[in-house]
Protein backbone atom coordinates (compact mmCIF):
# COMPACT_ATOMS: atom_id res chain seq x y z
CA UNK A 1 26.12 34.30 -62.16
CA UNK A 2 26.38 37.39 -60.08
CA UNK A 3 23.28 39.99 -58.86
CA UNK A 4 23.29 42.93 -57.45
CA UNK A 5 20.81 42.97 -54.58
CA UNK A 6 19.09 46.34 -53.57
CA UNK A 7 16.54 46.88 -50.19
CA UNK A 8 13.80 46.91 -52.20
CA UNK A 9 15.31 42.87 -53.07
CA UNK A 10 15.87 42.36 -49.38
CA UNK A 11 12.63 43.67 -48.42
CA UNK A 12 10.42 41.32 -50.33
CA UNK A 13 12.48 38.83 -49.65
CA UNK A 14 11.68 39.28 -46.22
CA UNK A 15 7.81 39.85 -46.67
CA UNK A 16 6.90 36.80 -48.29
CA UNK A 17 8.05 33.35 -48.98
CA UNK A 18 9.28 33.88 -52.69
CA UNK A 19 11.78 32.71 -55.62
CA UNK A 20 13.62 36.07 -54.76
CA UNK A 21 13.63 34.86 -51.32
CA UNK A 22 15.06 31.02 -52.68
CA UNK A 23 17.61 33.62 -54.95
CA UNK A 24 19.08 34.92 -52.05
CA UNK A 25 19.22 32.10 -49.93
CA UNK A 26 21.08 29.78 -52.67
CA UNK A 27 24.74 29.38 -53.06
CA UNK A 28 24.73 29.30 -56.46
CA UNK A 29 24.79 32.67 -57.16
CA UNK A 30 27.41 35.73 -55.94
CA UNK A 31 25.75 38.28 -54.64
CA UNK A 32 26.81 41.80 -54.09
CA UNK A 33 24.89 44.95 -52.25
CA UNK A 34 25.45 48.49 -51.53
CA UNK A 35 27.21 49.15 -48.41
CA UNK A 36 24.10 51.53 -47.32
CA UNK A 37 21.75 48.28 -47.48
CA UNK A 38 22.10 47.52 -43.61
CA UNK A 39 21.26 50.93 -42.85
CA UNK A 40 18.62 50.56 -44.92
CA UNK A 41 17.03 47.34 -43.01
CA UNK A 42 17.41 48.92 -39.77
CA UNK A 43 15.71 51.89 -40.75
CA UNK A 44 12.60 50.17 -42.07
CA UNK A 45 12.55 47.41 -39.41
CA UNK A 46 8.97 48.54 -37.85
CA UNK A 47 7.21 48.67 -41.18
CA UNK A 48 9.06 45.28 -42.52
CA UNK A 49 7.68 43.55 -39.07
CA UNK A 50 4.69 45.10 -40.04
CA UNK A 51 4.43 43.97 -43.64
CA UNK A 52 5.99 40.70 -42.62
CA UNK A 53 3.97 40.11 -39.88
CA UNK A 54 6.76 38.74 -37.77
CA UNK A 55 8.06 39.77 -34.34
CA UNK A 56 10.89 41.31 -33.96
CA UNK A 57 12.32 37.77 -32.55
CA UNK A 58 10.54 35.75 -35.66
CA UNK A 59 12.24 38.43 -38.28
CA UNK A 60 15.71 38.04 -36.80
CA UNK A 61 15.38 34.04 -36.51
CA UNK A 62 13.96 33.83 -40.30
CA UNK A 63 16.66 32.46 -42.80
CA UNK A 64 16.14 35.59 -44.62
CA UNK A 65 16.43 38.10 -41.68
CA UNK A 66 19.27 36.29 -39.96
CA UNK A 67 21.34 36.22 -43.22
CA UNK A 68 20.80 39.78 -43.99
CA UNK A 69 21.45 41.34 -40.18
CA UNK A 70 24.21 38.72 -39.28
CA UNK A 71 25.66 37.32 -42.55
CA UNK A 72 25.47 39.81 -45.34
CA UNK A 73 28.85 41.05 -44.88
CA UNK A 74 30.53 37.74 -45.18
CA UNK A 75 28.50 36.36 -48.01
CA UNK A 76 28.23 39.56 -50.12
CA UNK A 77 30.98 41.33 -51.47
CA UNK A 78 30.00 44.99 -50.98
């Protein structure tokens, strides 16, 4: 099954422990993203720390963070 993942997907995803979160994480599903999504994360980064209540090191060592900053591109065809 394929789903298109916006930053509003990534974001909560990174906020809270969630099914989205388990979604994204998965391999059973192909995912696919705008190009502009990375921009996106880097933009927001203070508030989703904020929201997230992470570090800057927690966020980029969470499964979540770590696979959309350092993975994204291979694992999502954008």
């Amino acid at each position: 099954m394929k789903f298109v993942l916006d930053s509003n997907i990534i974001f909560s995803a990174l906020i809270k422990k969630s099914t989205t979160r388990n979604i994204i994480l998965s391999d059973v599903f192909e995912l696919h993203a705008p190009e502009y999504i990375f921009s996106e994360i880097t933009k927001h980064k203070e508030l989703l720390l904020k929201k997230s209540k992470m570090n800057e090191e927690e966020l980029e060592q969470d499964k979540v963070g770590a696979y959309t900053t350092k993975e994204l591109t291979k694992t999502i065809n954008i």
